[in-house]
Structure formats: C-alpha cells, structure tokens
C-alpha atoms as a PDB file:
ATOM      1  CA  UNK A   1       0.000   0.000   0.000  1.00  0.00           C
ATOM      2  CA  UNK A   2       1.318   3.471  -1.140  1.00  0.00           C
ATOM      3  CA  UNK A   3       0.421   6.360   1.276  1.00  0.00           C
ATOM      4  CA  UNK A   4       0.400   9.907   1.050  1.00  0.00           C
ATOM      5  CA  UNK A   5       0.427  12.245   4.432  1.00  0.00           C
ATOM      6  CA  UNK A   6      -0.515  15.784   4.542  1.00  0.00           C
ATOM      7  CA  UNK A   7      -0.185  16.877   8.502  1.00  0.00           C
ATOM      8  CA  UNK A   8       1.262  19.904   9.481  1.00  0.00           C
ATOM      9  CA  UNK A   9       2.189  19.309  13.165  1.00  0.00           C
ATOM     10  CA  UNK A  10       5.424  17.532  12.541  1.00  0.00           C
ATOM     11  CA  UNK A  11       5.458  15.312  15.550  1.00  0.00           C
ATOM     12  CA  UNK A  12       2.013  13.765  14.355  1.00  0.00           C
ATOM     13  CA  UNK A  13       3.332  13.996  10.661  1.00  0.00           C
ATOM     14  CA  UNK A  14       6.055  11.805  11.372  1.00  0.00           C
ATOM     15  CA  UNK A  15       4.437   9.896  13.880  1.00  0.00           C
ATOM     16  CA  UNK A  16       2.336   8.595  11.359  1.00  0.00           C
ATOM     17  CA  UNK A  17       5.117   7.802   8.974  1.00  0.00           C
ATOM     18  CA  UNK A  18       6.957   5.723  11.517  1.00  0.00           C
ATOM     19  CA  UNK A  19       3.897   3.896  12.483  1.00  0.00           C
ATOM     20  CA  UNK A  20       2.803   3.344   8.870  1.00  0.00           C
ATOM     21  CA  UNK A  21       6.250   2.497   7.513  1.00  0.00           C
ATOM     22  CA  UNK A  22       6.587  -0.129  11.014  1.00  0.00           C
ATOM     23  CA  UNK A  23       3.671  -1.921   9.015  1.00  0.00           C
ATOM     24  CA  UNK A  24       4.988  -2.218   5.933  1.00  0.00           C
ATOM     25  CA  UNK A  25       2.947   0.412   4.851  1.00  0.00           C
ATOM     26  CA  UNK A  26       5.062   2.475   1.844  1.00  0.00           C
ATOM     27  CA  UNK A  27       4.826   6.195   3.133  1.00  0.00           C
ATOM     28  CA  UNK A  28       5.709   7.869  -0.512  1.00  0.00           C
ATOM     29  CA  UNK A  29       5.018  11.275   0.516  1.00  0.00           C
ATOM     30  CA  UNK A  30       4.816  13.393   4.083  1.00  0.00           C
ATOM     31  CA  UNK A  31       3.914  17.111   3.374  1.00  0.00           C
ATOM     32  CA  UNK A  32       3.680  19.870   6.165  1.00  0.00           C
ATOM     33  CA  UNK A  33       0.663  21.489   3.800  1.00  0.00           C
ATOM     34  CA  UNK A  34      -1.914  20.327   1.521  1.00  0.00           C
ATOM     35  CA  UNK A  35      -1.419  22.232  -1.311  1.00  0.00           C
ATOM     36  CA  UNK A  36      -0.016  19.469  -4.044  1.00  0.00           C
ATOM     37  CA  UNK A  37      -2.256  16.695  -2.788  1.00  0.00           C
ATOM     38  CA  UNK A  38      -3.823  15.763  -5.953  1.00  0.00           C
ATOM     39  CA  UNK A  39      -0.497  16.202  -7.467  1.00  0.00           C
ATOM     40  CA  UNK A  40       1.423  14.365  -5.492  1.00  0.00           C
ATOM     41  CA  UNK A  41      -1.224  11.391  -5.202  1.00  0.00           C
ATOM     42  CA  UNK A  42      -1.302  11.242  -8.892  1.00  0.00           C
ATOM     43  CA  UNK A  43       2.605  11.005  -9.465  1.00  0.00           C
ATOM     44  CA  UNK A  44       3.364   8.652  -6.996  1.00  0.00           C
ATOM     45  CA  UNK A  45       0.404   6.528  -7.527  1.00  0.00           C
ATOM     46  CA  UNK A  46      -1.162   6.754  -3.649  1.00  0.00           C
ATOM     47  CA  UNK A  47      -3.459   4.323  -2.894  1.00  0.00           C
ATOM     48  CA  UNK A  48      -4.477   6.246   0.638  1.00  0.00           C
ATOM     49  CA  UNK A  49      -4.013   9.883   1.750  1.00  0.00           C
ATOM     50  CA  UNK A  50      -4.320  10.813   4.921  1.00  0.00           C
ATOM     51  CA  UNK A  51      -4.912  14.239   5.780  1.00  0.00           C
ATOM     52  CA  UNK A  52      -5.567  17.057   8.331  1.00  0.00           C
ATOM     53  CA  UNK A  53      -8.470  19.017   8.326  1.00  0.00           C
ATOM     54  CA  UNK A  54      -7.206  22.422   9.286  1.00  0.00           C
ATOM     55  CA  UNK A  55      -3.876  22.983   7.282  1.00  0.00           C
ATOM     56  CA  UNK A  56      -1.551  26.171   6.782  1.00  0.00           C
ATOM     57  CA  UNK A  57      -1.772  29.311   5.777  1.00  0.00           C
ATOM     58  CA  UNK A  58      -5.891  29.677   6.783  1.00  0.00           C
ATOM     59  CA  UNK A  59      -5.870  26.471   9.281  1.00  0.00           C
ATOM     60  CA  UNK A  60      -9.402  26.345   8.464  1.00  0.00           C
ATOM     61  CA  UNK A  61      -9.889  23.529   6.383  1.00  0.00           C
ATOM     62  CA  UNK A  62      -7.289  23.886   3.485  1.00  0.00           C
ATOM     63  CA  UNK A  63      -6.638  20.208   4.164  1.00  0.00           C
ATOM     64  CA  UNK A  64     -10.555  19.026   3.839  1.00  0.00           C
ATOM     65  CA  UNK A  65     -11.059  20.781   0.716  1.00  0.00           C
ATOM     66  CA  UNK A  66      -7.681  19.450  -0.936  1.00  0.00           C
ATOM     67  CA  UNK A  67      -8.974  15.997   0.020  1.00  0.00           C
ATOM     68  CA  UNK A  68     -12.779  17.022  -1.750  1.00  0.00           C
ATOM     69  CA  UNK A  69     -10.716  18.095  -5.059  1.00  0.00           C
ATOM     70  CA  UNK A  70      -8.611  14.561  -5.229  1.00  0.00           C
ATOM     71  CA  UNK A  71     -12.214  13.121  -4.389  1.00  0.00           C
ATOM     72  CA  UNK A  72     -13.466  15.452  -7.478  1.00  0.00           C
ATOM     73  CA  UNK A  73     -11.249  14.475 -10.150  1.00  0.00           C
ATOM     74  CA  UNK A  74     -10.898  11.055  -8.850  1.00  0.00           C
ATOM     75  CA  UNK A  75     -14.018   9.569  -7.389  1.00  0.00           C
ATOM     76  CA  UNK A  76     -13.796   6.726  -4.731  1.00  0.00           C
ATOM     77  CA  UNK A  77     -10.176   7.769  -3.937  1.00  0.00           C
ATOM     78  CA  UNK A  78      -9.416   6.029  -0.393  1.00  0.00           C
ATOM     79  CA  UNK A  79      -9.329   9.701   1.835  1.00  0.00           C
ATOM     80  CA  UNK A  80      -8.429   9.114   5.648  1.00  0.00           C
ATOM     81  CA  UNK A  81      -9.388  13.089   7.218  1.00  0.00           C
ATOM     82  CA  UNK A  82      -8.304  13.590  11.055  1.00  0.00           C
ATOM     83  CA  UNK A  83      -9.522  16.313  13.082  1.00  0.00           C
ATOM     84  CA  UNK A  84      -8.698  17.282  16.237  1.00  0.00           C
ATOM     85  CA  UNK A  85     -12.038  18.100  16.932  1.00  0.00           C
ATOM     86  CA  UNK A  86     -15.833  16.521  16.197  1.00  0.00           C
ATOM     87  CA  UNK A  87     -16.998  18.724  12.967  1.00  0.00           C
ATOM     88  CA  UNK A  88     -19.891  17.255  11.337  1.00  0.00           C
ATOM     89  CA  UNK A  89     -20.091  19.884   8.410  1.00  0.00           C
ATOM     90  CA  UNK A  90     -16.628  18.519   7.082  1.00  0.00           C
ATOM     91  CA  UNK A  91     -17.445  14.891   7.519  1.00  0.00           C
ATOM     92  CA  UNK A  92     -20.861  15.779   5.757  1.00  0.00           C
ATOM     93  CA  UNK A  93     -18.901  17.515   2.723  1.00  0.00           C
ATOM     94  CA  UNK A  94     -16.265  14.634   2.803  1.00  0.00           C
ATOM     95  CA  UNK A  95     -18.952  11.870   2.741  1.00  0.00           C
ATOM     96  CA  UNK A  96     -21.545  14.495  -0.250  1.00  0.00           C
ATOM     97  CA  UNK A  97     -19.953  12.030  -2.982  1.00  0.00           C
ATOM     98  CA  UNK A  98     -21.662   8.735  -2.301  1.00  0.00           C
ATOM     99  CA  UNK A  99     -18.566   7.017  -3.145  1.00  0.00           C
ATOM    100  CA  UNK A 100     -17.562   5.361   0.194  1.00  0.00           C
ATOM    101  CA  UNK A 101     -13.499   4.709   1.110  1.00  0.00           C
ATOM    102  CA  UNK A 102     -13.710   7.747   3.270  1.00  0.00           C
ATOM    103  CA  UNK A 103     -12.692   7.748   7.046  1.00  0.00           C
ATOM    104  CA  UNK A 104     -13.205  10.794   9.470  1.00  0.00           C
ATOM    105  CA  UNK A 105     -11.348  10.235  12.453  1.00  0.00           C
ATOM    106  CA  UNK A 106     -10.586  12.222  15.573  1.00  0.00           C
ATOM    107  CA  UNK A 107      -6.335  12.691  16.051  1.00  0.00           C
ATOM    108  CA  UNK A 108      -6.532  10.830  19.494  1.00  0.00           C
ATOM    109  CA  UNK A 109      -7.912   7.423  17.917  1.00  0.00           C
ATOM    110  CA  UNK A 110      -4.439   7.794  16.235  1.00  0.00           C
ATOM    111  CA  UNK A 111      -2.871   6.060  19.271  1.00  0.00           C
ATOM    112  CA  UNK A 112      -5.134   3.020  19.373  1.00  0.00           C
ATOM    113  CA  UNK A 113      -2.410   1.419  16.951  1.00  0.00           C
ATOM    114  CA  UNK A 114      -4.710  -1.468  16.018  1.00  0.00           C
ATOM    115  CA  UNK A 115      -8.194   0.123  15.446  1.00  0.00           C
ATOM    116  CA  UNK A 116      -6.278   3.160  13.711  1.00  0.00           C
ATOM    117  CA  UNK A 117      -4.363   0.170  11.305  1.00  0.00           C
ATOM    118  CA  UNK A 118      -7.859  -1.666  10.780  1.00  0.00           C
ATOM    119  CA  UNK A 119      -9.423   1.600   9.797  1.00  0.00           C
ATOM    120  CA  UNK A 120      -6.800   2.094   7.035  1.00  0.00           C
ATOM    121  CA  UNK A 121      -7.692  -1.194   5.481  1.00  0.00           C
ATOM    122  CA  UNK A 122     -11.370  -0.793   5.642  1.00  0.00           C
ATOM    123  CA  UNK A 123     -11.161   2.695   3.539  1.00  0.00           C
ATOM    124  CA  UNK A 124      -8.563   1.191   1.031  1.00  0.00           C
ATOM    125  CA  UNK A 125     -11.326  -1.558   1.014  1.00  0.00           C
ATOM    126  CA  UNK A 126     -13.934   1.451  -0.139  1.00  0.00           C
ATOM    127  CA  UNK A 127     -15.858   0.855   3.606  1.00  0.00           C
ATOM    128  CA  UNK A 128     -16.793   3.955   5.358  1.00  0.00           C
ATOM    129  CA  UNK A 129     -15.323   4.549   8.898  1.00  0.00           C
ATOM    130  CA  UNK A 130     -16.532   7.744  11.054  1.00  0.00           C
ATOM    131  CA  UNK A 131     -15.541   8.201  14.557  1.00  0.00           C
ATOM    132  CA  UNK A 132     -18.052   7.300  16.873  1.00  0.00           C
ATOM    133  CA  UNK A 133     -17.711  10.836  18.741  1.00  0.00           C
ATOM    134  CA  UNK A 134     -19.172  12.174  15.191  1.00  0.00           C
ATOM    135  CA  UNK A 135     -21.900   9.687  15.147  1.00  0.00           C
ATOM    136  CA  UNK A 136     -23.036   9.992  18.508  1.00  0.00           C
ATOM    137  CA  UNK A 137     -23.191  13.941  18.086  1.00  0.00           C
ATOM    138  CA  UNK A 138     -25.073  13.602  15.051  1.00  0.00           C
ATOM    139  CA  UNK A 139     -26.992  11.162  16.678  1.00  0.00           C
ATOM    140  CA  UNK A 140     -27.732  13.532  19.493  1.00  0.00           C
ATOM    141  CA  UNK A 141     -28.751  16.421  17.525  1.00  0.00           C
ATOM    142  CA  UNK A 142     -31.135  15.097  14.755  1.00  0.00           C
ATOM    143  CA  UNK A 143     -33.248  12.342  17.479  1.00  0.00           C
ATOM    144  CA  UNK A 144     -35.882  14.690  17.027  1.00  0.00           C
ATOM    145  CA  UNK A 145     -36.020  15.525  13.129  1.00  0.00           C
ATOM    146  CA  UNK A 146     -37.703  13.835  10.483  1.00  0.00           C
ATOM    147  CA  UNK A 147     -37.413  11.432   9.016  1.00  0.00           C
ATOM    148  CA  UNK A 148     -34.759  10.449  11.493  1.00  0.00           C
ATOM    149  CA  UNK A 149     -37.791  10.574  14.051  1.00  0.00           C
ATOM    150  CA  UNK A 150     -39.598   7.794  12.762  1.00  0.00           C
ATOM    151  CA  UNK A 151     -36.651   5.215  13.660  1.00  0.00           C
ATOM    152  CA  UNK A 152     -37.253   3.162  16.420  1.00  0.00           C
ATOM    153  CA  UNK A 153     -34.890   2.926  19.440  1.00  0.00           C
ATOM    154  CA  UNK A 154     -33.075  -0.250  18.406  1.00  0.00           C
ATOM    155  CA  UNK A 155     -32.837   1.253  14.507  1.00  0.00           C
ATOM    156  CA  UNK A 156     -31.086   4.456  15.887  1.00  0.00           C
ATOM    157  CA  UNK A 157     -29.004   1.938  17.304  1.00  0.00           C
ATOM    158  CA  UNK A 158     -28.320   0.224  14.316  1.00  0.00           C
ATOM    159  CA  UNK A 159     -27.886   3.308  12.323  1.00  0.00           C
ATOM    160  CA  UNK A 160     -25.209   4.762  14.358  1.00  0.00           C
ATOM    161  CA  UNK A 161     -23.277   1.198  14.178  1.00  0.00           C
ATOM    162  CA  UNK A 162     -23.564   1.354  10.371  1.00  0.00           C
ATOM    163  CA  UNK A 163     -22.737   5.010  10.356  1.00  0.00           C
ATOM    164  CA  UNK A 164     -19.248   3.352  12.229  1.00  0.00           C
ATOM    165  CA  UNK A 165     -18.734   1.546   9.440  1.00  0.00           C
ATOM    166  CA  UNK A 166     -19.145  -1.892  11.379  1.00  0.00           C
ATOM    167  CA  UNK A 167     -20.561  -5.078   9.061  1.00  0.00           C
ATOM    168  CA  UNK A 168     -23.571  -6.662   9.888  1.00  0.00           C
ATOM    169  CA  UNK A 169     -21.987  -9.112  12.040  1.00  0.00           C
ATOM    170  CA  UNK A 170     -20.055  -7.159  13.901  1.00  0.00           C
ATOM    171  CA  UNK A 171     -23.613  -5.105  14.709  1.00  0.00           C
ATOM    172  CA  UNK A 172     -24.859  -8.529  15.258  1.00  0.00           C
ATOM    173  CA  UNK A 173     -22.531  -9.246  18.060  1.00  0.00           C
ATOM    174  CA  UNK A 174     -22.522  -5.926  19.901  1.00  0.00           C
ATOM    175  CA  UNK A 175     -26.351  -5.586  20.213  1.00  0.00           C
ATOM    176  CA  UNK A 176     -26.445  -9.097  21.085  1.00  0.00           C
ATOM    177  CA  UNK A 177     -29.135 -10.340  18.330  1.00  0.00           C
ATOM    178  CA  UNK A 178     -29.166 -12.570  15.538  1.00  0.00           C
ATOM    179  CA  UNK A 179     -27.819 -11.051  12.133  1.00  0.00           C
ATOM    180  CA  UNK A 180     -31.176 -11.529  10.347  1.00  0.00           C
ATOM    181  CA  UNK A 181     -32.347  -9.649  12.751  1.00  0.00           C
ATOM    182  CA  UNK A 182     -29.945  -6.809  11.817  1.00  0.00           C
ATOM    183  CA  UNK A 183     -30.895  -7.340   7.558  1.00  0.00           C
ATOM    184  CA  UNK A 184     -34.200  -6.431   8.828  1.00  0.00           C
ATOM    185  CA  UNK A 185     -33.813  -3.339  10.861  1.00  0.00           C
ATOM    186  CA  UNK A 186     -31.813  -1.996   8.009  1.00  0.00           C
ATOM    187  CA  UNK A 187     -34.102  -2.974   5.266  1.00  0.00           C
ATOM    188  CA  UNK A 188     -36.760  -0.793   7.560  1.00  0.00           C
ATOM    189  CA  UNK A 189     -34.128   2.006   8.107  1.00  0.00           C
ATOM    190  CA  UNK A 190     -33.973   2.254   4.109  1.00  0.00           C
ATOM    191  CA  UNK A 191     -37.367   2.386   3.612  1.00  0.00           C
ATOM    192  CA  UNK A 192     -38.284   4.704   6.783  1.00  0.00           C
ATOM    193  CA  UNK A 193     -35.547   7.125   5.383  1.00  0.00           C
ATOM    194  CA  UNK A 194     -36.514   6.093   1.250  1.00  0.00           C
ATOM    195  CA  UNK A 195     -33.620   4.341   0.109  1.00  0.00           C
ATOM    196  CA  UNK A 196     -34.950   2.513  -2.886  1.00  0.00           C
ATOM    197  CA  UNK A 197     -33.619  -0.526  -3.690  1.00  0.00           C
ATOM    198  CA  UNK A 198     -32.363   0.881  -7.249  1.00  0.00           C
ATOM    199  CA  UNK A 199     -31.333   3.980  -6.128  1.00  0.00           C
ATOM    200  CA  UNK A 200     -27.467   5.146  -6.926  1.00  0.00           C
ATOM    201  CA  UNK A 201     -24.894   5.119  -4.555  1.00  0.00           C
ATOM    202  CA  UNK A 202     -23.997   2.912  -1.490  1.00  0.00           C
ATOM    203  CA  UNK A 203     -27.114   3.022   0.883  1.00  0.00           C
ATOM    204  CA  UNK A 204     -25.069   2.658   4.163  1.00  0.00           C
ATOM    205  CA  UNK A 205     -23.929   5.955   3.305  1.00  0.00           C
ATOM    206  CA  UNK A 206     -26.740   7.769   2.217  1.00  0.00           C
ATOM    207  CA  UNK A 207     -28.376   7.206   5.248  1.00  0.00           C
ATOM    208  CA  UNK A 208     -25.842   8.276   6.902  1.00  0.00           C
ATOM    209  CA  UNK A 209     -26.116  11.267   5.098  1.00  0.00           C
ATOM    210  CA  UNK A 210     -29.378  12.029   5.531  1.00  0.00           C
ATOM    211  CA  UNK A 211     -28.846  12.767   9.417  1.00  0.00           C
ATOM    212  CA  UNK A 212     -25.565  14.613   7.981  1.00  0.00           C
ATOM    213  CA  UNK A 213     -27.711  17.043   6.287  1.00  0.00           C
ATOM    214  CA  UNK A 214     -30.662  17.765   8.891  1.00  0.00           C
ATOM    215  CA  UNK A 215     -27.857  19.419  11.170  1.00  0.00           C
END
C-alpha cells in the first residue's frame, strides 16, 4: 500500500510515517501542507491519503477541501481526514460524494495502533469509517427531526453502528441479536428514510447522510 500524508504538526506527521512504515505500509510522501495533494497522489500513484483538516496558511480547512478536489477528479479515492475536533459539516462535505473509502477520524484514535491500522484497510477496502464521537453527536442532535424521528430505538441503534462503518456481524454481536435480525432493521431504516432498492450510490452511506444534512 502506497500512502500519502498531509499533517502539518510535525510530531504527528512523522508519527504517522513511523507507524505506517513499522507496518509495511510504503509512506511515498509526508507534506507539512496540503497544497499538491492531488499532485502528489497522482505522481506517486497513492493508494491512501491521509490528511488534516485544518492545514496552513488559513488552518481552516485547506486540508478538507484538498482531500474534496482529489475526491473530485478522482471519485472513490481512499481519503483518511483527522480532526482534532468533532466537525460534522466537514465529515458531511467529505462523505456528499456517495462514493464510500472515506474515514473521518478524531487525532486521538491515532494512538489506538490497532483500530487506527484496521481503519486504514477498511477505507482502502472502499468501507466507510466515522468516529463514533461524530456519530453519537449527530446522533444527538437530529433524534428529534424527520425522518430520522420515525426510527425506532433499536434502529437508531443500528444506524449509528452502520454510520461506524461496522458489518452486519459485527452489529450482530454488539447488540447481542441474531444477524437476520440486523438485515431487517436496516431494510426498515432504508425504507423509513426512502432508500430505494435501485437507487445510486452505497445506501449505508446515504443514510448516513441524511442525518448529515438535517444538522
């Protein structure tokens, strides 16, 4: 696996490229800024970039919208964003596409060396992986908004898991029921939130989106 870094705190910067490169990950690229990302993931071939939200000069979100222009010209490109704090409007914008192989992660899950590994391979996979801190606040916020409102309990439950990116075993497991019992509560979360069976796009993340955009 070929992966470019755009992180402007160096420690974290070449944190990452030790812990990748420990892996056998190939690090190709480790930039302080944002502003050749397409470029460089094109010339080198990346098959992952992982990137910081809030880059120099601005430190808004130079580094989210260089990761929305690589996703532009190149749709589906595996895009790993870390913030340092829970923003829903740039995991919204990261996740507009439909395409999947997108992670939003919060810097500290960094450190939980296995999870932070397993992410990696789920985007390069084309999975999509958002902190659970971001779920749960989205979550929190939109309980009470249509069409969100019509979910019961256990499919809010069941939403947020998928919204993790966990399969439908793994929901299986945590919630402690059988996994036809999951296939069920998600074929009612599609149709509570209209997810047609022949509509475009990876369902698991349009729902997901749909509580995205009733911030």
């Amino acid at each position: 696996m070929r992966v470019v870094i755009a992180e402007d705190d160096t420690l974290l910067r070449e944190g990452l490229s030790a812990l990748l490169s420990a892996e056998g990950i190939d690090v190709v690229a480790a930039h302080a800024d944002a502003s050749r990302l397409h470029e460089t993931v094109e010339e080198l071939a990346a098959d992952l970039a992982v990137v910081d939200v809030r880059m120099p000069p601005t430190f808004t979100d130079e580094g989210l919208r260089a990761a929305i222009e690589v996703r532009t010209r190149r749709p589906g490109f595996p895009m790993l964003v870390l913030s340092a704090h829970v923003e829903t409007r740039y995991a919204s914008d990261l996740l507009a596409d439909g395409a999947g192989a997108v992670g939003y992660l919060l810097k500290e899950r960094v450190g939980a060396v296995e999870d932070f590994l397993r992410t990696i391979d789920r985007v390069v996979a084309g999975e999509t992986v958002l902190d659970p801190e971001v779920v749960t606040t989205l979550m929190r916020r939109n309980r009470s908004r249509s069409p969100l409102a019509t979910l019961t309990a256990r499919e809010r439950d069941v939403l947020e898991l998928m919204a993790q990116g966990y399969r439908n075993a793994d929901i299986a497991a945590r919630l402690h029921v059988t996994e036809a019992a999951i296939h069920k509560h998600i074929r009612s979360i599609f149709a509570k939130l209209n997810l047609l069976t022949d509509e475009a796009g990876h369902r698991r993340v349009l729902a997901v989106l749909t509580y995205l955009r009733e911030q």
